[in-house]
Protein backbone atom coordinates (compact mmCIF):
# COMPACT_ATOMS: atom_id res chain seq x y z
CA UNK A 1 122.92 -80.18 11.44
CA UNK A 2 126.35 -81.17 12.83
CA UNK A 3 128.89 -82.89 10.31
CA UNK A 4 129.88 -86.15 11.38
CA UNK A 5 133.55 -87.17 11.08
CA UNK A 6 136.26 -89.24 13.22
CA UNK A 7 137.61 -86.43 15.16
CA UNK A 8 136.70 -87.17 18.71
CA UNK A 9 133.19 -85.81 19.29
CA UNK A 10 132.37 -83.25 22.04
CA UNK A 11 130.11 -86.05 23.80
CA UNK A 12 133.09 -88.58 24.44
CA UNK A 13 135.25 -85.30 25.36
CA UNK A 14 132.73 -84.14 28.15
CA UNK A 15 132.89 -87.99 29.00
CA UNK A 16 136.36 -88.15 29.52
CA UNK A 17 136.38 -84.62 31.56
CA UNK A 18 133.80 -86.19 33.89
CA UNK A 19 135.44 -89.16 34.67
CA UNK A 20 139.14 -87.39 35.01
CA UNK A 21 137.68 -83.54 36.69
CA UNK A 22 139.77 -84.00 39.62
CA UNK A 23 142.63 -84.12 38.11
CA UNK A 24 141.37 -81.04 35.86
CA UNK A 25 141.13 -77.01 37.28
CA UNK A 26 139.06 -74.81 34.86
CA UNK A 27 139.66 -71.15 34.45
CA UNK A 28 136.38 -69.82 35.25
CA UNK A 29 136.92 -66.36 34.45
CA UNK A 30 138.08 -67.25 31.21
CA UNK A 31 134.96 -69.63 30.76
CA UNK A 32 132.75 -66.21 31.99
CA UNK A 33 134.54 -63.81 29.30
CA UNK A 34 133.59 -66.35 26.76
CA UNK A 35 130.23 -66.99 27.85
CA UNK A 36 126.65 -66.36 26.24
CA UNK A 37 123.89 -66.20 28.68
CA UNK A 38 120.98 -69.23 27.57
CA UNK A 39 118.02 -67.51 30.34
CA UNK A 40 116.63 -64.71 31.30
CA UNK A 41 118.64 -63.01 33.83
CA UNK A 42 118.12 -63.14 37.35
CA UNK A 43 119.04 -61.44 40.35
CA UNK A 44 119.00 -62.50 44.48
CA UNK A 45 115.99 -60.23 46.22
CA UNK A 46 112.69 -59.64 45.87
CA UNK A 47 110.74 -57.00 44.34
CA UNK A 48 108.44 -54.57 46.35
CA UNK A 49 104.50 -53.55 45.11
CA UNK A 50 106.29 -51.11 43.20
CA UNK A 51 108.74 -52.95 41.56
CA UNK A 52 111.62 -51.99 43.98
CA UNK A 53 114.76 -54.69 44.44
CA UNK A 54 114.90 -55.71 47.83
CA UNK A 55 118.19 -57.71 47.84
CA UNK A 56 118.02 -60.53 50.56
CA UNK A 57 119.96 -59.72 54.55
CA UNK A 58 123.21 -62.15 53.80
CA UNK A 59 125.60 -62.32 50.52
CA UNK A 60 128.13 -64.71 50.15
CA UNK A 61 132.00 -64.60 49.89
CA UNK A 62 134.33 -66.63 48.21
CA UNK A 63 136.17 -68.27 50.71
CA UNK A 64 138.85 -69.16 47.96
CA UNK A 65 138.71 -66.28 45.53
CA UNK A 66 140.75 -66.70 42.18
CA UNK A 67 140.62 -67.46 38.29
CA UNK A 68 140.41 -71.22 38.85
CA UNK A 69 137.96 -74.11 40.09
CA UNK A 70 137.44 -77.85 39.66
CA UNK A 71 136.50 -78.84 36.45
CA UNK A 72 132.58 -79.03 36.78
CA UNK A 73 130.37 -81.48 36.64
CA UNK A 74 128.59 -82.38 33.51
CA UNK A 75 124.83 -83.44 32.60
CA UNK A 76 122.93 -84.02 29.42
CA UNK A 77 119.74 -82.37 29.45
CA UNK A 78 116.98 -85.04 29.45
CA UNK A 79 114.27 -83.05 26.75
CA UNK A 80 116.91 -81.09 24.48
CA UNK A 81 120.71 -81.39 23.12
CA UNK A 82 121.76 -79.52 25.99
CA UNK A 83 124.71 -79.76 27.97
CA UNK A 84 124.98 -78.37 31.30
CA UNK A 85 128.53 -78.19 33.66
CA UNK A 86 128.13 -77.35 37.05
CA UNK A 87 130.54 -75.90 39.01
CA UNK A 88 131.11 -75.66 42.63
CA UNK A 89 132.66 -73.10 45.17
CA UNK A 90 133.37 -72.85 48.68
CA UNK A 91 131.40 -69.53 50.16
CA UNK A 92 130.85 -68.22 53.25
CA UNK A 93 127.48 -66.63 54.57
CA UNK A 94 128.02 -62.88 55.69
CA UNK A 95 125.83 -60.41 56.85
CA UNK A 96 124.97 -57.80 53.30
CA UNK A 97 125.54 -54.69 55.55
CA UNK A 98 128.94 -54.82 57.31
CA UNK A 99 130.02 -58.41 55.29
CA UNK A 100 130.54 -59.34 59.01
CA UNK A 101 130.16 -63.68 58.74
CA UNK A 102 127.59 -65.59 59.95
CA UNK A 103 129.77 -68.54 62.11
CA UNK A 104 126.76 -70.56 63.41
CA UNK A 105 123.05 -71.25 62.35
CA UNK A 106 120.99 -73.84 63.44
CA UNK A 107 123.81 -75.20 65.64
CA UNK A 108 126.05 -75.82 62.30
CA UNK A 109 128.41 -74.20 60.90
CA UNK A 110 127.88 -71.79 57.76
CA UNK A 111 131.48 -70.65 56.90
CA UNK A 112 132.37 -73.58 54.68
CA UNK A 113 129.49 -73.95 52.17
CA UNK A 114 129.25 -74.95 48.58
CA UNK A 115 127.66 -72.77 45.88
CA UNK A 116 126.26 -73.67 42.46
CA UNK A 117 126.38 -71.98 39.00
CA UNK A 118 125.17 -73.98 36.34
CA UNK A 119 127.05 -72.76 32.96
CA UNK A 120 125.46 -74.56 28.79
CA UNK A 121 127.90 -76.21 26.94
CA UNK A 122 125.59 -76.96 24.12
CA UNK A 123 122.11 -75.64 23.78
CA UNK A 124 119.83 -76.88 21.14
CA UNK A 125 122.62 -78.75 19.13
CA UNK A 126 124.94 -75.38 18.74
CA UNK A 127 128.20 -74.93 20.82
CA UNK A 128 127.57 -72.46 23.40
CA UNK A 129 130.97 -72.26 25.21
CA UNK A 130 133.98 -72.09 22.53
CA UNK A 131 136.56 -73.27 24.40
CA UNK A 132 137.52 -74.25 27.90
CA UNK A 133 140.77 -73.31 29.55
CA UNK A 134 142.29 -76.09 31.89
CA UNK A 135 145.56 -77.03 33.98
CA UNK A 136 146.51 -80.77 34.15
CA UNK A 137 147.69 -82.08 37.51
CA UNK A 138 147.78 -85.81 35.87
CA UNK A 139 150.56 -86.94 33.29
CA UNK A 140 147.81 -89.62 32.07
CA UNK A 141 144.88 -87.81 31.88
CA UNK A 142 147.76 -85.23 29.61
CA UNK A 143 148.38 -88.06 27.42
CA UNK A 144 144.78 -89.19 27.28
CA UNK A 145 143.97 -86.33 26.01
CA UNK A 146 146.77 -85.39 23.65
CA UNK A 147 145.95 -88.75 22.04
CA UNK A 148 142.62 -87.08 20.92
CA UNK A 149 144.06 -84.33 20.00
CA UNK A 150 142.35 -82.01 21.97
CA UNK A 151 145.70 -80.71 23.63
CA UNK A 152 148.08 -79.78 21.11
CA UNK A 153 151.39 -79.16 23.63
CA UNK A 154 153.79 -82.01 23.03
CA UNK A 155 155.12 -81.78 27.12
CA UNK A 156 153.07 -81.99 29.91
CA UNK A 157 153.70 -79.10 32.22
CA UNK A 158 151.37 -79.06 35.32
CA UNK A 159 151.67 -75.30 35.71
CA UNK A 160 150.69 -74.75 31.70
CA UNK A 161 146.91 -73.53 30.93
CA UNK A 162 146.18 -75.59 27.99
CA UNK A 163 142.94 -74.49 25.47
CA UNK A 164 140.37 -77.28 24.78
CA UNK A 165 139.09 -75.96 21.34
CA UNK A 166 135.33 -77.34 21.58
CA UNK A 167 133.53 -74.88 18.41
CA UNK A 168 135.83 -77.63 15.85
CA UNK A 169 134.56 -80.85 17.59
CA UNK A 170 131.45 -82.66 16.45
CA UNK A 171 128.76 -83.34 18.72
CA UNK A 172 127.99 -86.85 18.20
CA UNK A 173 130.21 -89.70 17.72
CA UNK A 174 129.80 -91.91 14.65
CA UNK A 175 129.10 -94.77 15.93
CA UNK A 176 126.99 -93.90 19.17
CA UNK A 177 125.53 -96.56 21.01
CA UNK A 178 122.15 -96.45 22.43
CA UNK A 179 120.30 -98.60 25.11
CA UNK A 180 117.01 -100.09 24.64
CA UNK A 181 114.25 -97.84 25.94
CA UNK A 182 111.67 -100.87 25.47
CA UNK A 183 109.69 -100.65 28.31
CA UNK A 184 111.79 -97.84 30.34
CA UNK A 185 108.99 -95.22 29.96
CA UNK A 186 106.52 -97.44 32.62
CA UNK A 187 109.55 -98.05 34.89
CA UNK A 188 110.20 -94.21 35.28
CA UNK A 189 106.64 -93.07 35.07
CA UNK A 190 105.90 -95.62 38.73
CA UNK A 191 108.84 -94.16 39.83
CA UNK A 192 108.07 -90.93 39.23
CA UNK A 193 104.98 -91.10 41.15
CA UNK A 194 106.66 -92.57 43.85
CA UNK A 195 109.36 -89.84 44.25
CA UNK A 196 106.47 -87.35 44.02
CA UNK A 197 104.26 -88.70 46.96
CA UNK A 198 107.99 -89.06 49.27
CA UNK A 199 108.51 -85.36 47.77
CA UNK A 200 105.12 -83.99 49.08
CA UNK A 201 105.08 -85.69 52.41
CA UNK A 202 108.99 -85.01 53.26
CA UNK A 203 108.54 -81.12 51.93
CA UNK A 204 108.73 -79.79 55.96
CA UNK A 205 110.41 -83.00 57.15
CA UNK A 206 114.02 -84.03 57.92
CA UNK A 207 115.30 -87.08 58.74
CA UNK A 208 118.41 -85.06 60.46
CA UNK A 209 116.96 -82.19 62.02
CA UNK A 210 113.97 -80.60 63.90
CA UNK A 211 111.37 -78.33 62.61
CA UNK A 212 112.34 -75.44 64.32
CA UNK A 213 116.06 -75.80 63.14
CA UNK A 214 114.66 -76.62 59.34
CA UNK A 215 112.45 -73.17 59.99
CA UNK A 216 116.15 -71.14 61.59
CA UNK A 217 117.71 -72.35 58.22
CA UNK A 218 114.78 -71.42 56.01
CA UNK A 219 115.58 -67.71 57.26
CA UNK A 220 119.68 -68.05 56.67
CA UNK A 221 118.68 -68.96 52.91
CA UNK A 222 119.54 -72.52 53.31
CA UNK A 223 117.73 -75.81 52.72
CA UNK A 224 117.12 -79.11 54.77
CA UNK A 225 119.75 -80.37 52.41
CA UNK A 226 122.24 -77.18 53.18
CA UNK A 227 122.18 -76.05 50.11
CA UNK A 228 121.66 -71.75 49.59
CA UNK A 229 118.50 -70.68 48.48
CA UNK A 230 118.01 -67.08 48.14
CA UNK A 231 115.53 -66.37 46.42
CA UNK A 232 115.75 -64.41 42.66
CA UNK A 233 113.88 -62.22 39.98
CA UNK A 234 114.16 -60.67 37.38
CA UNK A 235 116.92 -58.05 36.62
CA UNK A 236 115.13 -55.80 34.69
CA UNK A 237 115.31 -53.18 32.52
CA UNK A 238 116.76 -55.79 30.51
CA UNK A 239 116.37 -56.91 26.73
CA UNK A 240 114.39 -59.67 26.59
CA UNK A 241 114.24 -62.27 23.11
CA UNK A 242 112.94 -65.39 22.32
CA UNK A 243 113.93 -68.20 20.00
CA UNK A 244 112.08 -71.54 19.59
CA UNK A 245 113.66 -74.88 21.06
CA UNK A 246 112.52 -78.47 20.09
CA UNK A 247 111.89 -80.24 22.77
CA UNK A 248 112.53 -84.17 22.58
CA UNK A 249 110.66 -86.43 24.67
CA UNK A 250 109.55 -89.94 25.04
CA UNK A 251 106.60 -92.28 26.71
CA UNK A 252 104.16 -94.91 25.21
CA UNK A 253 101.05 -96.21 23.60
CA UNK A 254 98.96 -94.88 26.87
CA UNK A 255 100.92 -91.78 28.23
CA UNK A 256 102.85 -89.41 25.40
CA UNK A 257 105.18 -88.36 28.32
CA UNK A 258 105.80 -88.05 31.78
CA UNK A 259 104.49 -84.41 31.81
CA UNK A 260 100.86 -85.73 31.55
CA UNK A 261 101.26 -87.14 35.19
CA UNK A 262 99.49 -85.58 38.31
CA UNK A 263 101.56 -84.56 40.96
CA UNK A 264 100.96 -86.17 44.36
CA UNK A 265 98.96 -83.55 46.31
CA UNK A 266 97.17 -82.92 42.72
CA UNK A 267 96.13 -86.44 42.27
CA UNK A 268 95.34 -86.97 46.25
CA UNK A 269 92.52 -84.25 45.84
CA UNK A 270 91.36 -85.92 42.66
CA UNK A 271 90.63 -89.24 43.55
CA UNK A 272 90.64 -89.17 47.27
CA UNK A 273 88.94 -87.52 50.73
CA UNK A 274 91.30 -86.45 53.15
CA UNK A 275 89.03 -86.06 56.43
CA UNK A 276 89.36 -86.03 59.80
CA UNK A 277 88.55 -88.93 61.79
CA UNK A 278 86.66 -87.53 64.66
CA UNK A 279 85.02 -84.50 63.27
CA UNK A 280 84.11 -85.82 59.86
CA UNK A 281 85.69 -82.79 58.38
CA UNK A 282 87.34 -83.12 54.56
CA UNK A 283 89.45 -80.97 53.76
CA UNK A 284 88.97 -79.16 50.63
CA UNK A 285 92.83 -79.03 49.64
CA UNK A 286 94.30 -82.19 50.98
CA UNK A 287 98.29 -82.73 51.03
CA UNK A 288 100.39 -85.79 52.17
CA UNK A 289 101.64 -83.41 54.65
CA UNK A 290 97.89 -84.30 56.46
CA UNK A 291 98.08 -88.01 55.78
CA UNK A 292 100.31 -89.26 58.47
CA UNK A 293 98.67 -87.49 61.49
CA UNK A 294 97.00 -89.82 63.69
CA UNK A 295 93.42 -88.34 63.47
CA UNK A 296 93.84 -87.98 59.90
CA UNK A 297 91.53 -91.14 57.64
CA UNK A 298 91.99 -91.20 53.92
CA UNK A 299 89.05 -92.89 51.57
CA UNK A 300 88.43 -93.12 47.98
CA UNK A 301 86.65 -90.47 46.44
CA UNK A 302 83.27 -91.31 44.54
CA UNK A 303 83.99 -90.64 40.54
CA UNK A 304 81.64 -87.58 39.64
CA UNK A 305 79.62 -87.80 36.18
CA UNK A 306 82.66 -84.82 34.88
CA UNK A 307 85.34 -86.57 35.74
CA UNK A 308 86.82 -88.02 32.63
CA UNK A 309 89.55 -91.26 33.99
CA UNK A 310 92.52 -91.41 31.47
CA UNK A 311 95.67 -94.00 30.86
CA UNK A 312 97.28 -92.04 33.42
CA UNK A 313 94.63 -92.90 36.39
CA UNK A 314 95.22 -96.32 35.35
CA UNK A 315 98.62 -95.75 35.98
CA UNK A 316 98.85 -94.04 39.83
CA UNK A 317 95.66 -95.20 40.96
CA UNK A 318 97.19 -98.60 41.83
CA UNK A 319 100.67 -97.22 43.14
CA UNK A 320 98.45 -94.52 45.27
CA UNK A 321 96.03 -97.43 46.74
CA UNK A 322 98.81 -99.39 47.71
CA UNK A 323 100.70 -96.43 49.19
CA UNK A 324 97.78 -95.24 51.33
CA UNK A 325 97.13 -98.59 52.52
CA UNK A 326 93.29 -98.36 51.01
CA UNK A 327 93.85 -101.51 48.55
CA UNK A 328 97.19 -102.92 49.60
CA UNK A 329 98.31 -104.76 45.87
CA UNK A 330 102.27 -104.78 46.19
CA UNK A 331 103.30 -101.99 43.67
CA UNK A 332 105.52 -100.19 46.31
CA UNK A 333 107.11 -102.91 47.40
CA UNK A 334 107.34 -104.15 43.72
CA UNK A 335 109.33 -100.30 42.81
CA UNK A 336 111.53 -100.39 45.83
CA UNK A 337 112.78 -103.48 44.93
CA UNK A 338 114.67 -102.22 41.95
CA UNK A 339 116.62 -100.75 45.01
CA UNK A 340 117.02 -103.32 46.74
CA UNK A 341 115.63 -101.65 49.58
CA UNK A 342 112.61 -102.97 51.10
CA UNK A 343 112.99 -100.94 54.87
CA UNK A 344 110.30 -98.12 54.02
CA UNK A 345 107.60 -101.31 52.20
CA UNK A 346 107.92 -102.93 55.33
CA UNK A 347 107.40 -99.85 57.57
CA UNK A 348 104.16 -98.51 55.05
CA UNK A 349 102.97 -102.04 55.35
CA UNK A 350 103.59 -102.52 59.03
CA UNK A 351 101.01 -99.36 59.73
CA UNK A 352 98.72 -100.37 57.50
CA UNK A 353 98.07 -103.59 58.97
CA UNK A 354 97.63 -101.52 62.47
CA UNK A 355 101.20 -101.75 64.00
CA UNK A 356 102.99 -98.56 65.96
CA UNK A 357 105.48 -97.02 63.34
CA UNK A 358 108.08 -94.65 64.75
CA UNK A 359 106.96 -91.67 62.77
CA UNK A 360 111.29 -90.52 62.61
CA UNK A 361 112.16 -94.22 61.14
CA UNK A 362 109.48 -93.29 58.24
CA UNK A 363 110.77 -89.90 57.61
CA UNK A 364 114.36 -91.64 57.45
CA UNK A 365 113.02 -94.52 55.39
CA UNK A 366 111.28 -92.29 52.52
CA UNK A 367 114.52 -90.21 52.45
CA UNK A 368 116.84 -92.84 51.82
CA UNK A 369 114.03 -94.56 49.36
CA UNK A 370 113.66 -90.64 47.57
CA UNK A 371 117.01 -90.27 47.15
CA UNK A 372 118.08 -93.55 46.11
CA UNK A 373 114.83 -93.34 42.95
CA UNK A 374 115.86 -89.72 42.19
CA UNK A 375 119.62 -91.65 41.67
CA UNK A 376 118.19 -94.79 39.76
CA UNK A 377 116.34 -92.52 37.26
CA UNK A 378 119.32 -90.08 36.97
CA UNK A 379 121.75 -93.18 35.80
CA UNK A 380 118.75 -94.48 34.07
CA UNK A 381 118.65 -91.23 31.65
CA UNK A 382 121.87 -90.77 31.27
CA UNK A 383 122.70 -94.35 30.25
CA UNK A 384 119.72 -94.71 27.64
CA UNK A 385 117.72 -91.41 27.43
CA UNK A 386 119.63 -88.10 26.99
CA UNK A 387 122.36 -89.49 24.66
CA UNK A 388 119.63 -90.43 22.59
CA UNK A 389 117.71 -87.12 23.32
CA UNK A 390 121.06 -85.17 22.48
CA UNK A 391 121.49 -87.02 19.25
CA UNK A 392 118.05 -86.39 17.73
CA UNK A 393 118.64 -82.50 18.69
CA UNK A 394 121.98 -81.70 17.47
CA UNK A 395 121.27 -84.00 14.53
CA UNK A 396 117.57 -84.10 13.47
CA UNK A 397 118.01 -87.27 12.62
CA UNK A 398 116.63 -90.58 14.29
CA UNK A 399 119.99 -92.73 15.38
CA UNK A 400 120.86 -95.63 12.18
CA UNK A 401 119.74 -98.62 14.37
CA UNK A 402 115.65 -96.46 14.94
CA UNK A 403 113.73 -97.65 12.25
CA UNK A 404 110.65 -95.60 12.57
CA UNK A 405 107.92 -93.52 10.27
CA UNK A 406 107.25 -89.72 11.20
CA UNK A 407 103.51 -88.91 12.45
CA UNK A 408 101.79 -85.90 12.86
CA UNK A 409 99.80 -85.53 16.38
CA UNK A 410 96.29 -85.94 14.13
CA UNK A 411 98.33 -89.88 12.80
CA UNK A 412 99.46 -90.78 16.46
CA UNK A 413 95.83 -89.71 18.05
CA UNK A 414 93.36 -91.20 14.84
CA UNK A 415 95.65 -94.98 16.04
CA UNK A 416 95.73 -94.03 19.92
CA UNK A 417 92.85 -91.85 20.40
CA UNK A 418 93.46 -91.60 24.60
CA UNK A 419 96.49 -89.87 24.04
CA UNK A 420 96.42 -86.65 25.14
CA UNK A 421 98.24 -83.41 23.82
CA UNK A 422 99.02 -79.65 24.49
CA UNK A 423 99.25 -77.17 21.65
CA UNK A 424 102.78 -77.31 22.07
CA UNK A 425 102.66 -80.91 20.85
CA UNK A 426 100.40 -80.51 18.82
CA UNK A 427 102.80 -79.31 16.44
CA UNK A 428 105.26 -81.74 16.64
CA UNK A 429 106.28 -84.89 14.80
CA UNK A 430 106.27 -88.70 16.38
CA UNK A 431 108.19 -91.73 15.97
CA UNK A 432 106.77 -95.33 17.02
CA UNK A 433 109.54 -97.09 17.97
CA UNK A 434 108.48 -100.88 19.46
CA UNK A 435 105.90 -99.82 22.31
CA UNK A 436 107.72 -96.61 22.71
CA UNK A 437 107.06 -92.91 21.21
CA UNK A 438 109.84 -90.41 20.59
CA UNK A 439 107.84 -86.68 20.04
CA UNK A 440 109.94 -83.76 18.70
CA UNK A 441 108.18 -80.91 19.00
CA UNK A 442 108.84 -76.88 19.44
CA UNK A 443 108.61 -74.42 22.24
CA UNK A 444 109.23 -71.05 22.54
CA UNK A 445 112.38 -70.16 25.29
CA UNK A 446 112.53 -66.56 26.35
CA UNK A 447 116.54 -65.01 27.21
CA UNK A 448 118.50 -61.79 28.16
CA UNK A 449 119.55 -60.91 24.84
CA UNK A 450 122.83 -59.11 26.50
CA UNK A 451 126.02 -61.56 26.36
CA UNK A 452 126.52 -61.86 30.26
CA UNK A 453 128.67 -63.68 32.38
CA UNK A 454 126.54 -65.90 35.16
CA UNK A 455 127.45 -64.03 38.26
């Protein structure tokens, strides 16, 4: 359990280095010297039928080698008092055997692209990382943070390295304050089933480029998106240990968490037929990839005497219907509006009521409405959620301002008996808090025991 004092805490610190990283450089090979791995190791390639490595056709190359990099970004974790920084560098793509580069793919260039290694702060309430060491390029930010004594030079010197000492800091602040989660849970759970169906439908699509260039970067290791994507395993020999991490989480009187939702293509085949239209054919295994195709007719499936219907059919049922155009109620129009972005509601709408739809004006549409609900819930966490999150794990306590009994999974179920639990949760401990429920419960996490360096 972390001491509490009125030193600045490591929280507001990692606050301040967010807002200020541009004017901050890390030393990354400093960072790696210091650094315990949190995972299991992994490695770029595949492995063979008999367990050979074989390592993928291109490799990257820093296209700015050295010690130092932009201070990384930061991110709570949203289930555990983790803290994450990731850091970006320019690479190039080259070819593994003669490192010649790879200038052009898919009629872009691929000499001037960004890769990501995420590096844990904090993990499970203990300081990972003991120190980070930084240049200034900002007098103010310099005084900023001299004035929290976190820098203990007197002059700022923008060639000087100065030593953040983070092991010394607490985690939390004091006086931490927390928004209201009343009611948040149902907001992200619709949203979350909206992101999913855009997710499953958009998983081969692009609103910028065609299918054969998404297939030409697909073999170059790089997304729709651009980002690399090689693929990994699992160095091995390697030492492998385990250690158990509680895992916070929250959700409501009808739905313990967001884990207990269906995914989109899972729920689809649950409660629907996919078939096709002139044929009469269903498809055993439909996907939203099917839906949109003009000879492709969607129904409601007919509830068999096994299937039990739970809190959380009550819950995507409606937002599916409405979706699909089978019972059109208003709950996607009613989500997209906390965008304030009604183009793909009136394009869904407009083919359901029989209208020609440009099929690359949808794509576009569920993009733009994907990526703007994958940033709503982001700033939604990290405004009420994770600081919450991080200060039940690196404290074990509830925040001063939670009033709430403990209850053991047999207490919460004997008052809400449709709630549903894994053994994991089983095991844990709940707090009621308004229509809310915080669980705290513990999983095993599995790690290279070896201290490594992320490569």
């Amino acid at each position: 359990m972390s001491k509490l004092n009125h030193q600045i805490s490591l929280l507001e610190l990692i606050q301040i280095l967010s807002a200020h990283r541009q004017s901050i450089i890390l030393n990354l090979h400093k960072l790696k010297e210091d650094y315990h791995r949190t995972g299991i190791k992994r490695v770029r390639g595949i492995r063979d039928i008999n367990g050979d490595l074989i390592t993928p056709w291109l490799q990257t190359e820093d296209i700015y080698p050295g010690d130092f990099v932009q201070m990384g970004v930061f991110a709570i974790n949203r289930n555990t008092a983790t803290i994450n920084m990731l850091v970006r560098r320019k690479v190039k793509l080259v070819k593994a055997e003669d490192n010649t580069p790879m200038i052009e793919v898919a009629g872009l260039l691929a000499n001037d692209l960004d890769n990501f290694n995420n590096y844990t702060i904090v993990k499970d309430g203990k300081v990972n990382v003991s120190a980070l060491n930084i240049k200034v390029s900002n007098k103010q930010v310099f005084d900023l943070l001299k004035s929290k004594d976190v820098i203990k030079e007197d002059k700022f010197d923008f060639h000087a390295e100065y030593t953040i000492e983070l092991d010394n800091l607490p985690l939390v602040p004091v006086n931490i304050n927390f928004g209201n989660i009343d009611g948040l849970f149902t907001q992200l759970a619709e949203i979350k089933v909206v992101t999913s169906i855009l997710s499953a439908y958009l998983r081969h699509q692009s609103d910028v480029f065609v299918s054969n260039q998404v297939e030409e970067l697909k073999q170059h290791y790089l997304s729709k998106n651009l980002y690399l994507n090689f693929p990994t395993t699992q160095e091995y020999p390697e030492t492998i240990d385990s250690r158990i991490s509680y895992k916070i989480d929250f959700g409501n009187q009808d739905i313990l968490n967001l884990g207990k939702l269906y995914s989109a293509n899972q729920f689809l085949g649950r409660r629907y037929e996919v078939y096709d239209k002139e044929t009469g054919e269903i498809f055993l295994k439909p996907t939203f990839e099917l839906v949109f195709n003009d000879n492709i007719a969607v129904r409601q499936k007919a509830i068999s005497a096994r299937m039990k219907l739970t809190k959380v059919d009550d819950l995507m049922k409606p937002i599916f219907d409405d979706f699909l155009g089978i019972n059109i109620n208003g709950k996607i129009g009613e989500i997209l509006n906390k965008l304030d972005d009604h183009s793909l509601a009136l394009l869904l709408y407009a083919q359901h009521a029989g209208k020609a739809v440009n099929r690359e004006d949808l794509i576009a549409a569920m993009t733009t409405a994907y990526q703007k609900l994958a940033a709503y819930v982001e700033q939604m966490y990290q405004e009420n959620i994770s600081p919450m999150v991080f200060y039940i794990g690196a404290t074990g306590l509830l925040p001063n301002k939670i009033s709430a009994q403990s209850m053991s999974a047999d207490e919460l179920v004997t008052k809400y008996p449709h709630l549903q639990f894994s053994k994991h949760e089983q095991e844990g401990t709940f707090f009621e808090v308004g229509n809310s429920i915080i669980s705290v419960y513990p999983q095993t996490e599995y790690y290279s025991k070896k201290s490594l360096a992320v490569s």
